[in-house]
Protein backbone atom coordinates (compact mmCIF):
# COMPACT_ATOMS: atom_id res chain seq x y z
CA UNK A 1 -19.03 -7.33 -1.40
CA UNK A 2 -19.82 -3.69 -1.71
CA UNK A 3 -17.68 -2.99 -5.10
CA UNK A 4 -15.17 -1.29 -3.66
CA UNK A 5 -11.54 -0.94 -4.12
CA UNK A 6 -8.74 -0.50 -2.24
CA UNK A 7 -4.74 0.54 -3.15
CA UNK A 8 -2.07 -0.37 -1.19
CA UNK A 9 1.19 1.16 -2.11
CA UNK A 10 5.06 0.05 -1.14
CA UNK A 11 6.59 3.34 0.83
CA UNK A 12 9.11 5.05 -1.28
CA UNK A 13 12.85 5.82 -0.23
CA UNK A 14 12.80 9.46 -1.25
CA UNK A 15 10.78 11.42 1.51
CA UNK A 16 10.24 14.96 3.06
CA UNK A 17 12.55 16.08 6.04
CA UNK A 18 9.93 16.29 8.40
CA UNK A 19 6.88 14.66 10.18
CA UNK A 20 3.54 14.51 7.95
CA UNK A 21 0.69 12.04 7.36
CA UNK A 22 2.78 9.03 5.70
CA UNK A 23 1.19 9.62 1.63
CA UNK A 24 2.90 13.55 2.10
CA UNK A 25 6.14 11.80 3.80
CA UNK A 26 6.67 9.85 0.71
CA UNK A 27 7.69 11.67 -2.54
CA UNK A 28 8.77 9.20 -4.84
CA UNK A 29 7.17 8.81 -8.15
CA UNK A 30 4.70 6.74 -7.21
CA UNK A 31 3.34 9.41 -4.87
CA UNK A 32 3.40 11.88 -7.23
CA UNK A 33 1.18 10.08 -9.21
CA UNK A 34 -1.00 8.64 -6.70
CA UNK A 35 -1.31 12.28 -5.29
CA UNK A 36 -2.11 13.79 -8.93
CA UNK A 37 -4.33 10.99 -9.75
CA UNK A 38 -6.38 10.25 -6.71
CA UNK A 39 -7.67 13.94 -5.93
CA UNK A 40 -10.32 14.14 -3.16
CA UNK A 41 -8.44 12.64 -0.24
CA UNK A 42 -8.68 9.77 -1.66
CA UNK A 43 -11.40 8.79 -3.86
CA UNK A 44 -10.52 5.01 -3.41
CA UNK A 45 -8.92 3.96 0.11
CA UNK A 46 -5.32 4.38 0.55
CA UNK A 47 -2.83 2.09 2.74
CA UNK A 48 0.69 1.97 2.86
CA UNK A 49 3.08 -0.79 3.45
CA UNK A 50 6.44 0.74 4.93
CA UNK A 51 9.57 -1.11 5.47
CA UNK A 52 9.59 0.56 9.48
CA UNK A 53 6.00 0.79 10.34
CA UNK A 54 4.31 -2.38 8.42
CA UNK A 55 1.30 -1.81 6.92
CA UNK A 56 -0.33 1.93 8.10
CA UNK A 57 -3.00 4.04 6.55
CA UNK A 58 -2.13 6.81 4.41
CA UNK A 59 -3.48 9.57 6.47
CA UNK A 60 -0.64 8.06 10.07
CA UNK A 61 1.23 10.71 10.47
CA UNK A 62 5.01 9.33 11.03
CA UNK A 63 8.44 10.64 10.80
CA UNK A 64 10.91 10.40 8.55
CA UNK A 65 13.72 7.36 8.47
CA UNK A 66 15.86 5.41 6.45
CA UNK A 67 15.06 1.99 6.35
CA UNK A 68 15.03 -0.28 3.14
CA UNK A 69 13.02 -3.29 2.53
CA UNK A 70 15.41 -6.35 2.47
CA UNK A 71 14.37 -10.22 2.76
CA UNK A 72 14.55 -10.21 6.86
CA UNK A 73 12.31 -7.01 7.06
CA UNK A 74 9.86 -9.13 4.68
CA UNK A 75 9.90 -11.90 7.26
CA UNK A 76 9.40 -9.97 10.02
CA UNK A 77 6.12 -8.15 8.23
CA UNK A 78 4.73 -10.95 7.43
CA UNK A 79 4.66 -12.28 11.01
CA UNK A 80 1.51 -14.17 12.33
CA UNK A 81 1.90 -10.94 14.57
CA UNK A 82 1.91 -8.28 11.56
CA UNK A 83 -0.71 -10.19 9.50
CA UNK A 84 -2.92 -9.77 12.43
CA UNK A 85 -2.10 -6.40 12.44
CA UNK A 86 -2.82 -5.74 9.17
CA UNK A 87 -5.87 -8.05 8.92
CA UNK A 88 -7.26 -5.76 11.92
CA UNK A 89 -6.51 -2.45 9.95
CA UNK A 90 -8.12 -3.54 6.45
CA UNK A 91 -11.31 -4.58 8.05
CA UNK A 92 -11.47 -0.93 9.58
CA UNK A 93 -10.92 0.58 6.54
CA UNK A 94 -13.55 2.35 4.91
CA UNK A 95 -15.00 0.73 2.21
CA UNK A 96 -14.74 -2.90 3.89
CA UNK A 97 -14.89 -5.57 2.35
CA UNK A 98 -13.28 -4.63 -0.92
CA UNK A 99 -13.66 -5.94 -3.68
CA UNK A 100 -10.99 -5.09 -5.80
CA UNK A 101 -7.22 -4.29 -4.33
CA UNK A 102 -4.89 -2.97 -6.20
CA UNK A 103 -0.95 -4.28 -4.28
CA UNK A 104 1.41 -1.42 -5.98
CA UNK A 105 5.57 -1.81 -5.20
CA UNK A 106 8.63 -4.29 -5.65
CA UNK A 107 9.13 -7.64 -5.07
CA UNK A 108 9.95 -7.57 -1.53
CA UNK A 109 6.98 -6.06 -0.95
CA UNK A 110 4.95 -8.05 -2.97
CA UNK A 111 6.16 -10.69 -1.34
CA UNK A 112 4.84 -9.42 2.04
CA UNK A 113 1.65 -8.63 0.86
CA UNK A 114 1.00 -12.06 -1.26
CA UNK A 115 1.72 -13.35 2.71
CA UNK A 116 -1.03 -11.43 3.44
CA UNK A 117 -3.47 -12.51 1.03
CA UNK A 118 -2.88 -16.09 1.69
CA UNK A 119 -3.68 -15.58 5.28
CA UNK A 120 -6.99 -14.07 4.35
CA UNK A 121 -6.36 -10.29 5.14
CA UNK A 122 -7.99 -8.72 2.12
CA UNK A 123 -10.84 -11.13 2.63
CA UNK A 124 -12.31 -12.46 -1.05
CA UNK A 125 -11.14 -9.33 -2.89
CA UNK A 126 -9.30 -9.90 -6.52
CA UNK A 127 -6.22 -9.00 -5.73
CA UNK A 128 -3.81 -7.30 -8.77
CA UNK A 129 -0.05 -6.85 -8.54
CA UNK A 130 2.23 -4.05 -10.22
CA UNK A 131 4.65 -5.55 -12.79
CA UNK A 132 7.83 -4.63 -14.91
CA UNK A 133 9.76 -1.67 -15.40
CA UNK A 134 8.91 1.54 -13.36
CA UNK A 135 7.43 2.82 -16.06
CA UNK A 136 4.79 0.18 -16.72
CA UNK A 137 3.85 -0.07 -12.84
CA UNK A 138 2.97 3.62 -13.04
CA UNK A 139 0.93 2.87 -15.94
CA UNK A 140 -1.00 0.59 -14.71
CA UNK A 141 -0.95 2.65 -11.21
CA UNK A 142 -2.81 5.02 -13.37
CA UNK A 143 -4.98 2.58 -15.12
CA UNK A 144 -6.28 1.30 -11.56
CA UNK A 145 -6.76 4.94 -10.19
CA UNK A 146 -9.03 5.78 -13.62
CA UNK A 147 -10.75 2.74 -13.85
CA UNK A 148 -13.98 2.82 -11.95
């Protein structure tokens, strides 16, 4: 493993009106953060799991929508057909094969990406989930985007 890290991040559901790369789309404050804390476009690697587009790298520019995560739209993501996806994308992401990933949004998402890691897409990386309130995941949003 080369040492290095990855984040992926759940999408948010407050976004810009109009068509940008998907980590501008998304305004939440997650993205604040992420966007505050991870100057340089992007010091570590960023991909984003969205409830309409699956899992996408931060710089895809999409469109707007309105489209919440529920238990079905978990299923569906985690499809042999989306973990091959997704499996395809990480290994094409700079940086591959990571050592550390950092999985950052709710349960339904977590529950899509845990799908992911035990169908091997992140490879042998450790693998660290948010947790708690809002206010702790940013925390430890931060803590992973400091830590080096």
């Amino acid at each position: 493993m080369t040492g290095s890290r990855l984040l992926v991040m759940a999408c948010s559901a407050r976004k810009r009106a109009q068509a940008v790369c998907a980590v501008d789309l998304y305004d939440g404050s997650s993205y604040q953060v992420l966007k505050k804390r991870n100057v340089g476009f992007f010091k570590i690697p960023v991909l984003i799991l969205s409830a309409k587009y699956g899992l996408i790298p931060a710089t895809k520019r999409i469109v707007t929508y309105d489209l919440k995560m529920t238990p079905l739209r978990a299923a569906e993501l985690s499809s042999v057909k989306r973990v091959t996806a997704a499996a395809a994308l990480v290994r094409s992401t700079p940086g591959w094969p990571f050592a550390e990933i950092f999985c950052h949004g709710g349960v339904l998402y977590r529950s899509v990406l845990k799908s992911y890691v035990a169908a091997g897409v992140f490879g042998r990386a450790r693998v660290h989930y948010s947790g708690g309130r809002i206010g702790e995941q940013l925390s430890q949003l931060v803590a992973f985007l400091e830590s080096r």
